[in-house]
Protein backbone atom coordinates (compact mmCIF):
# COMPACT_ATOMS: atom_id res chain seq x y z
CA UNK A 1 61.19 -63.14 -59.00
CA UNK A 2 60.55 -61.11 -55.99
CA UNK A 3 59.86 -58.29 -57.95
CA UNK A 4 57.31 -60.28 -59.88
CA UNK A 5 55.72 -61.06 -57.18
CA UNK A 6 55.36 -57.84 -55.24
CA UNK A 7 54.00 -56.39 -58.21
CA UNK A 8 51.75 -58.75 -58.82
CA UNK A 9 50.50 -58.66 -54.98
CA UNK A 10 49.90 -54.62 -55.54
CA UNK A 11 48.30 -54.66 -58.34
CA UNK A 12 45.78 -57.32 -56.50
CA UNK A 13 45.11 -55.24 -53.42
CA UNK A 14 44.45 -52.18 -56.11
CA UNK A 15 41.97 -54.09 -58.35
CA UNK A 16 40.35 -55.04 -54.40
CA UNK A 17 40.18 -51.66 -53.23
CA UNK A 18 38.61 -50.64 -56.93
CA UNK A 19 36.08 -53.52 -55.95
CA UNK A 20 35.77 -52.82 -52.60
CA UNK A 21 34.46 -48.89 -53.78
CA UNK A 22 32.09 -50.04 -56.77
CA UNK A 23 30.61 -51.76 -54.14
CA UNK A 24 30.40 -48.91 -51.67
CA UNK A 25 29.33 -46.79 -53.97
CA UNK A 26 26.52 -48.34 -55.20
CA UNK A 27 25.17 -48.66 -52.03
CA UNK A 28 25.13 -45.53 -51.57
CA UNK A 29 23.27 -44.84 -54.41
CA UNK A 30 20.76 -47.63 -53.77
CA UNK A 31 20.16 -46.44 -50.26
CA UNK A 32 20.62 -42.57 -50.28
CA UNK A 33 17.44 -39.85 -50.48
CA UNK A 34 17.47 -39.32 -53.81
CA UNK A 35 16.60 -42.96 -55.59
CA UNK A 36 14.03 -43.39 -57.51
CA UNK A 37 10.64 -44.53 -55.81
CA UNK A 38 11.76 -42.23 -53.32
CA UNK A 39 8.96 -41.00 -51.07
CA UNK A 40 8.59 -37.21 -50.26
CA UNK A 41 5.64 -35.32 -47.93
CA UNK A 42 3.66 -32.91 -50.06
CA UNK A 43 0.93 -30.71 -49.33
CA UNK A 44 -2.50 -30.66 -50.67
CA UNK A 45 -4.05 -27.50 -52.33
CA UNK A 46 -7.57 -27.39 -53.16
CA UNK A 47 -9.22 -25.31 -55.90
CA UNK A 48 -13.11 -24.63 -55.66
CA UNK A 49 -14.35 -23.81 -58.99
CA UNK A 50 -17.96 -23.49 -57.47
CA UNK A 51 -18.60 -19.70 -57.01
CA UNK A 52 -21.31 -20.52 -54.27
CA UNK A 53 -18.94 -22.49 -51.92
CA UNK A 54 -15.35 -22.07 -50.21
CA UNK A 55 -12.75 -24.65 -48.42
CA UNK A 56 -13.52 -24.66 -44.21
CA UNK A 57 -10.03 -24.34 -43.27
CA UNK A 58 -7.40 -27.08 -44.93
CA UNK A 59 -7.92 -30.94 -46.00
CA UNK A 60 -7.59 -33.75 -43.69
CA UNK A 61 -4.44 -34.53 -43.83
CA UNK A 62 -3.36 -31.17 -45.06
CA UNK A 63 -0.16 -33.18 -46.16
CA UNK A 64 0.22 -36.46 -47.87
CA UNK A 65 3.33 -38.78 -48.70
CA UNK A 66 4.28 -39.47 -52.23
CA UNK A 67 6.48 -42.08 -53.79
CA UNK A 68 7.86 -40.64 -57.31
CA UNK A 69 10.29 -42.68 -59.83
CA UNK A 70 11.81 -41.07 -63.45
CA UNK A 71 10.61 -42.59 -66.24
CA UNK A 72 14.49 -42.99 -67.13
CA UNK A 73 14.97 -44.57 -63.78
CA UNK A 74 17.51 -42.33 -62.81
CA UNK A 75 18.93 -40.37 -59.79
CA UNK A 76 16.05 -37.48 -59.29
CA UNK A 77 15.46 -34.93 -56.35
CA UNK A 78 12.15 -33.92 -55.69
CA UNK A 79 11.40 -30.05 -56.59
CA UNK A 80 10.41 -28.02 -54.27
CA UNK A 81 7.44 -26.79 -55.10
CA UNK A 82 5.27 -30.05 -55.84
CA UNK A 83 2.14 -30.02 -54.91
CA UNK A 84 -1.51 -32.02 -55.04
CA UNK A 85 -4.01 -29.62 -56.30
CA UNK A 86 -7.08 -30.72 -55.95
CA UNK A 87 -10.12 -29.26 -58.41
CA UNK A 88 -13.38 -29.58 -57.26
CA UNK A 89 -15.70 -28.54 -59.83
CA UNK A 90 -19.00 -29.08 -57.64
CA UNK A 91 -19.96 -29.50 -54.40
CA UNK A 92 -22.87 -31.44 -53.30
CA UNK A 93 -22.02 -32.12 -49.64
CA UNK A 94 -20.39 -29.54 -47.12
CA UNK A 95 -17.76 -32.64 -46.30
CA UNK A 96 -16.61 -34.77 -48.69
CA UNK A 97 -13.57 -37.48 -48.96
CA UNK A 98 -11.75 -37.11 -52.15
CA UNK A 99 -9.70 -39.65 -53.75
CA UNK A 100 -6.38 -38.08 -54.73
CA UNK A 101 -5.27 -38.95 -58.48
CA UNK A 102 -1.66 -39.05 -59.51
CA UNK A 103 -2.54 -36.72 -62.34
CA UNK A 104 -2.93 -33.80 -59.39
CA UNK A 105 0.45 -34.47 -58.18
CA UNK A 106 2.26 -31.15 -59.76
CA UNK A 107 6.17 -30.85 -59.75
CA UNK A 108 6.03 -27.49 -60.62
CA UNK A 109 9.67 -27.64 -62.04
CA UNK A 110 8.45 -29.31 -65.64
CA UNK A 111 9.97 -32.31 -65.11
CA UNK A 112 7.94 -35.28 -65.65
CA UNK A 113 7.89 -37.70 -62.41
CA UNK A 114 6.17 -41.06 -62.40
CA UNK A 115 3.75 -41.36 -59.29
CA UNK A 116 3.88 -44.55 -57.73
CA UNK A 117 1.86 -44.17 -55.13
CA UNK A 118 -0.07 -41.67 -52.76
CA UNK A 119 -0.62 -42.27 -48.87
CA UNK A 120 -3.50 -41.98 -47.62
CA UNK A 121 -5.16 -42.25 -51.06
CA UNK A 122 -7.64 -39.95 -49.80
CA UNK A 123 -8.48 -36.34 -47.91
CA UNK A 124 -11.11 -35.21 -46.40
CA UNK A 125 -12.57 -31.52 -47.37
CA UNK A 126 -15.14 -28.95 -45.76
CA UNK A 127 -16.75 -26.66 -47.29
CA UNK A 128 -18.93 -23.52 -46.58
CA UNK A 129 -20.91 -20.79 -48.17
CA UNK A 130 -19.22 -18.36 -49.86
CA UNK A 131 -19.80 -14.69 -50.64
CA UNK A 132 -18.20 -12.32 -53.41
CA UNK A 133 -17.67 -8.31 -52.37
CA UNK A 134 -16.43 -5.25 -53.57
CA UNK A 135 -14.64 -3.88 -50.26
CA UNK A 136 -12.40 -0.70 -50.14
CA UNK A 137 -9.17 -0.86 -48.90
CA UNK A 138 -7.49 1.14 -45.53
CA UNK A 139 -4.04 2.57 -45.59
CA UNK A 140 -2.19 3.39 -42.46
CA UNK A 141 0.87 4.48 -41.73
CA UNK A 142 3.95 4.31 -39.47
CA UNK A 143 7.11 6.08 -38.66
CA UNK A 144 6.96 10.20 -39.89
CA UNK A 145 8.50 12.38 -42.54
CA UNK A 146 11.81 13.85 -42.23
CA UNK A 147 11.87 17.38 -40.40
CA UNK A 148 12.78 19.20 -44.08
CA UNK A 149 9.81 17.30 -46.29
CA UNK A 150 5.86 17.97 -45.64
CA UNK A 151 2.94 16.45 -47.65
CA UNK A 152 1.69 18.44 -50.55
CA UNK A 153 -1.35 16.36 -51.17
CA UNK A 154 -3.08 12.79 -50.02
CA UNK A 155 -1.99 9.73 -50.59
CA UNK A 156 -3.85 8.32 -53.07
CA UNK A 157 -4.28 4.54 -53.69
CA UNK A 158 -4.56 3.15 -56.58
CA UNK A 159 -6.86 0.54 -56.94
CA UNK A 160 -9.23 1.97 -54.33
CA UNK A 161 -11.42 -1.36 -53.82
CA UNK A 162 -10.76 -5.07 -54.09
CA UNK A 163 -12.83 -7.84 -55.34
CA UNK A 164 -12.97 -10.28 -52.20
CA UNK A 165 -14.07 -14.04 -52.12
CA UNK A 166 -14.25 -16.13 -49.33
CA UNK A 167 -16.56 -17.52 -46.31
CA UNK A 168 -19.28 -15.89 -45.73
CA UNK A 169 -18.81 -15.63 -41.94
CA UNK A 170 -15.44 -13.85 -42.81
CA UNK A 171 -16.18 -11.41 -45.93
CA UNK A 172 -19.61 -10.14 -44.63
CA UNK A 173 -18.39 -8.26 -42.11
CA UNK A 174 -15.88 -6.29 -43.46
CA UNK A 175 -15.88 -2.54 -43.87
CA UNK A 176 -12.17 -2.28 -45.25
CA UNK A 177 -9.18 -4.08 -46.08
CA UNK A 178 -6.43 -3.37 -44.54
CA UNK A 179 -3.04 -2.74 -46.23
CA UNK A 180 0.79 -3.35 -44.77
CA UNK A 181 2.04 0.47 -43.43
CA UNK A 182 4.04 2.68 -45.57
CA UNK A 183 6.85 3.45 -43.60
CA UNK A 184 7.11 7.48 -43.70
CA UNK A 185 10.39 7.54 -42.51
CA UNK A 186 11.62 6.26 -45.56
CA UNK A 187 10.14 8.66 -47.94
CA UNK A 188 13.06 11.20 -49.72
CA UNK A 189 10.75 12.36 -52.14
CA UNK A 190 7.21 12.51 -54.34
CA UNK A 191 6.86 9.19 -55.94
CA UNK A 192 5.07 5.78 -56.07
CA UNK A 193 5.26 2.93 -53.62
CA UNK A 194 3.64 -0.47 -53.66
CA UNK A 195 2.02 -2.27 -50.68
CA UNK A 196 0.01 -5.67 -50.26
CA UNK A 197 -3.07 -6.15 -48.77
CA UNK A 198 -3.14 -7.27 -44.98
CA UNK A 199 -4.68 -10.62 -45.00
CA UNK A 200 -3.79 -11.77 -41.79
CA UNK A 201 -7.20 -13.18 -39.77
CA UNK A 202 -8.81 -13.83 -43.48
CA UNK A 203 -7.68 -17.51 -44.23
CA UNK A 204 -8.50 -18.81 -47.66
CA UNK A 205 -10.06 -15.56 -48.45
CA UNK A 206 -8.96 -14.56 -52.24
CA UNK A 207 -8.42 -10.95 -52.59
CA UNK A 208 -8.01 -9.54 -56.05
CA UNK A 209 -5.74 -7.90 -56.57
CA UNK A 210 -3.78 -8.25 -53.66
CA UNK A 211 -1.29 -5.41 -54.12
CA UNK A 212 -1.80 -1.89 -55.14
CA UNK A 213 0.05 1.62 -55.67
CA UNK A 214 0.12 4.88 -53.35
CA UNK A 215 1.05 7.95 -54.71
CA UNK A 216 3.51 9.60 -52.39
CA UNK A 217 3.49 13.81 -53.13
CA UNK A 218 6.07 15.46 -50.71
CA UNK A 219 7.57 18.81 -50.89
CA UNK A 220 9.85 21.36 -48.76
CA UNK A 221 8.45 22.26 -45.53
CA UNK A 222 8.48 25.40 -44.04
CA UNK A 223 6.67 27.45 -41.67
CA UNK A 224 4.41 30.99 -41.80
CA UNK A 225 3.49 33.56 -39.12
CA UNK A 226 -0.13 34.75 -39.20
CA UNK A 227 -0.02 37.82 -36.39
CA UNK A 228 -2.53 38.99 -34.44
CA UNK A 229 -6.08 36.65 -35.35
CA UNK A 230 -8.94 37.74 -33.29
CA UNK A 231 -10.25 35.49 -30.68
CA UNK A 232 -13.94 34.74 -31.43
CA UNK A 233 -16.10 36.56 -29.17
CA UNK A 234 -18.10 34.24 -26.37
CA UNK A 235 -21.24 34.51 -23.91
CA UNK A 236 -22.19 32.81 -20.53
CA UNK A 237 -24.46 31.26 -22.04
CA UNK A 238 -27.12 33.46 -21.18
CA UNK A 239 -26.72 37.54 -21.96
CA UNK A 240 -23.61 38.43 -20.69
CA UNK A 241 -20.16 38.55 -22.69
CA UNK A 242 -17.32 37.37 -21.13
CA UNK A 243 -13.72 38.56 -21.79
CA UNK A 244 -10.97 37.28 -23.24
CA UNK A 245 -7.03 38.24 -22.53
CA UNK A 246 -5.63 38.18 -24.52
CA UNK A 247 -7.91 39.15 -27.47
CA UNK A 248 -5.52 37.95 -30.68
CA UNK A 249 -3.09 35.25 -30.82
CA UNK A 250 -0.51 34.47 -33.20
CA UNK A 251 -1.00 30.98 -35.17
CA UNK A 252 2.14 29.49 -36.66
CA UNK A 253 1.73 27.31 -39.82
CA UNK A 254 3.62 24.26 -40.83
CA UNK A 255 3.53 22.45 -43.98
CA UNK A 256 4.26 22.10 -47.54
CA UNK A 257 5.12 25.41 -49.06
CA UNK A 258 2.25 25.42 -51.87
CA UNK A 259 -0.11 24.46 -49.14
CA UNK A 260 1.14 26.92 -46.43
CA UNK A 261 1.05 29.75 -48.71
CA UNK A 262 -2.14 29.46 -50.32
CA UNK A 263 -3.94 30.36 -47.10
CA UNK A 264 -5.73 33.39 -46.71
CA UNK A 265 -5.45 34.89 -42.86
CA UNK A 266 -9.07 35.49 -43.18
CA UNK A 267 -9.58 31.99 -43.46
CA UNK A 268 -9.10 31.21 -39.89
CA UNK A 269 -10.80 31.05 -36.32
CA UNK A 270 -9.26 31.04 -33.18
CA UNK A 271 -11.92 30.00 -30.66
CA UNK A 272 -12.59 28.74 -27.33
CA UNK A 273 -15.04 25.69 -26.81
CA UNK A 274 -18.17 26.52 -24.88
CA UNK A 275 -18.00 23.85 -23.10
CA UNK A 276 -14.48 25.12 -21.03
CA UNK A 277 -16.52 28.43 -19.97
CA UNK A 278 -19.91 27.44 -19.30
CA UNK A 279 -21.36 28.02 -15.76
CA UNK A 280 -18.63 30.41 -15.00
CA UNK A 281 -19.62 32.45 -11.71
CA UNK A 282 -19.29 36.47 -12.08
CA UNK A 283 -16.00 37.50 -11.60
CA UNK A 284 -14.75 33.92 -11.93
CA UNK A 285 -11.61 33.38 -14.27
CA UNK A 286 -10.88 30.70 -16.04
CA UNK A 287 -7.51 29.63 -18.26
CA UNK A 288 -8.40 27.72 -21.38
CA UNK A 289 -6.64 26.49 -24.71
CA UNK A 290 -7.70 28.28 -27.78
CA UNK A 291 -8.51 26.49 -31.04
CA UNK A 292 -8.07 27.11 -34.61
CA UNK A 293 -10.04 26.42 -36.92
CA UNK A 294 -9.61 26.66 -40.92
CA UNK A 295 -6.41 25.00 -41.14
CA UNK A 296 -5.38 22.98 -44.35
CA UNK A 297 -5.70 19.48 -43.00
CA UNK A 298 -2.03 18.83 -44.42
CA UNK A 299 -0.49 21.49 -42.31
CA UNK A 300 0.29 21.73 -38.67
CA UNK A 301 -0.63 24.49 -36.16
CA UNK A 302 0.83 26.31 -32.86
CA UNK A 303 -0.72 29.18 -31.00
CA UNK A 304 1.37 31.31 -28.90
CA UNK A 305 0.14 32.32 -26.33
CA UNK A 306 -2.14 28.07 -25.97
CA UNK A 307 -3.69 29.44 -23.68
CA UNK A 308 -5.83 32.80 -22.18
CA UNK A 309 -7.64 33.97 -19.66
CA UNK A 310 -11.82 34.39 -19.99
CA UNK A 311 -13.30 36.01 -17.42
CA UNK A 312 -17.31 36.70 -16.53
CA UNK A 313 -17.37 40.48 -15.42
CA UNK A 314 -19.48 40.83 -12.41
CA UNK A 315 -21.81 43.46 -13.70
CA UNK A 316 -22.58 44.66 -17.23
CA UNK A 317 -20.77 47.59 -16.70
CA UNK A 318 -17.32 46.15 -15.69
């Protein structure tokens, strides 16, 4: 009998506990973050479909709240990537309040969500003028090759120009776009790379498109010794020739192989700007830096000796 009973109290306190987490359990559900006619803050994007005008920064409030159910009424999660996007097809007035529909309300994911409700039921929108312009972009770069690689020709971007909508006060003024820097140091050979347009300090301008392709050419670097190139010849200024010592200079090329050895010698200038020598008193000396001139602009230079001596003879004969 006592055995009877015993069992009989366990199995009680088991169908209890079994109660006890039904109960618990569907409270949880009821109250948790992810029943439906939950409410969830969502952003608002707006599209202008009128060519002539732009958004003047974002909608007031930028973000709304919005309570979704399923249509099943089950246990849903709200994607990530809803948002209300706003069309507006015309505008007659540079602000405007627009009442947001629930048909605008896009989950993104393809799930079908039943809006209940949208708070505030309304934004408010600015607009001004826009412009449409054909701008070229601007590459840059940072970082350098590695010592053994040397360009063999520009880099070329490919498309040169964008197509750029947005406020006027923002897109009339712009000579170039700027793109994000190609990082050199990570080039190990000739190839393409991709890059997006800088569009930082352009809000809700469109660019199209808004990447684009650089071709990278690279080759083996090396250097050539061009001996003995004549200093150019200078005057005072006036009649008088002054001297130069020393008269030749050795120039020392650095670049791509193809483009280092397709110079001719005869091609270059060493000179001395006027500027350094002018008003020199006779027998005054002065030590300058040379230049060089005819260099391929993808290739580097070094003159050895930098630097000579010009010197204004005190008489015609000295």
């Amino acid at each position: 009998m006592a055995q009877v009973l015993g069992l009989l109290t366990h199995n009680g306190q088991l169908k209890l506990a079994a109660a006890a987490l039904a109960i618990f359990l569907w409270a949880l559900v009821e109250t948790g973050p992810d029943t439906p006619g939950q409410i969830a803050t969502v952003p608002v994007v707006v599209s202008v479909q009128d060519t002539s005008w732009t958004t003047s920064g974002f909608p007031d409030p930028s973000e709304v709240e919005v309570e979704f159910s399923s249509p099943a009424g089950e246990v849903v999660r709200m994607p990530r990537d809803v948002r209300i996007r706003v069309p507006i097809r015309l505008v007659s007035s540079p602000d405007s309040d627009v009442v947001l529909r629930r048909e605008w309300v896009d989950f993104g994911s393809g799930r079908r969500l039943d809006v209940e409700r949208i708070i505030p039921a309304s934004v408010r929108i600015s607009f001004e003028e826009a412009v449409t312009r054909v701008v070229p972009f601007s590459l840059s770069t940072q970082g350098a090759l590695p010592t053994h690689l040397a360009f063999a020709g520009a880099l070329g971007v490919n498309p040169q120009v964008a197509r750029v909508r947005g406020a006027s006060r923002l897109v009339e003024g712009l000579d170039n776009l700027p793109l994000v820097p190609i990082d050199l140091s990570r080039v190990r050979a000739s190839g393409i790379v991709t890059t997006a347009v800088d569009v930082r300090g352009l809000p809700g301008v469109e660019v199209s498109p808004g990447v684009v392709t650089v071709g990278v050419r690279v080759e083996e670097a090396m250097e050539r010794l061009l001996p003995g190139i004549e200093v150019v010849p200078l005057s005072d200024g006036g009649t008088g020739v002054l001297r130069v010592d020393p008269a030749v200079v050795d120039v020392r090329l650095r670049g791509a192989r193809t483009v280092v050895t397709a110079l001719d010698p005869g091609a270059l200038q060493v000179w001395i700007p006027q500027d350094l020598v002018t008003g020199m008193s006779p027998g005054e000396e002065r030590r300058v830096r040379v230049q060089v001139e005819g260099v391929p602009e993808l290739a580097s230079w070094q003159a050895t000796p930098e630097t000579v001596v010009v010197r204004r003879p005190r008489s015609g004969r000295e």
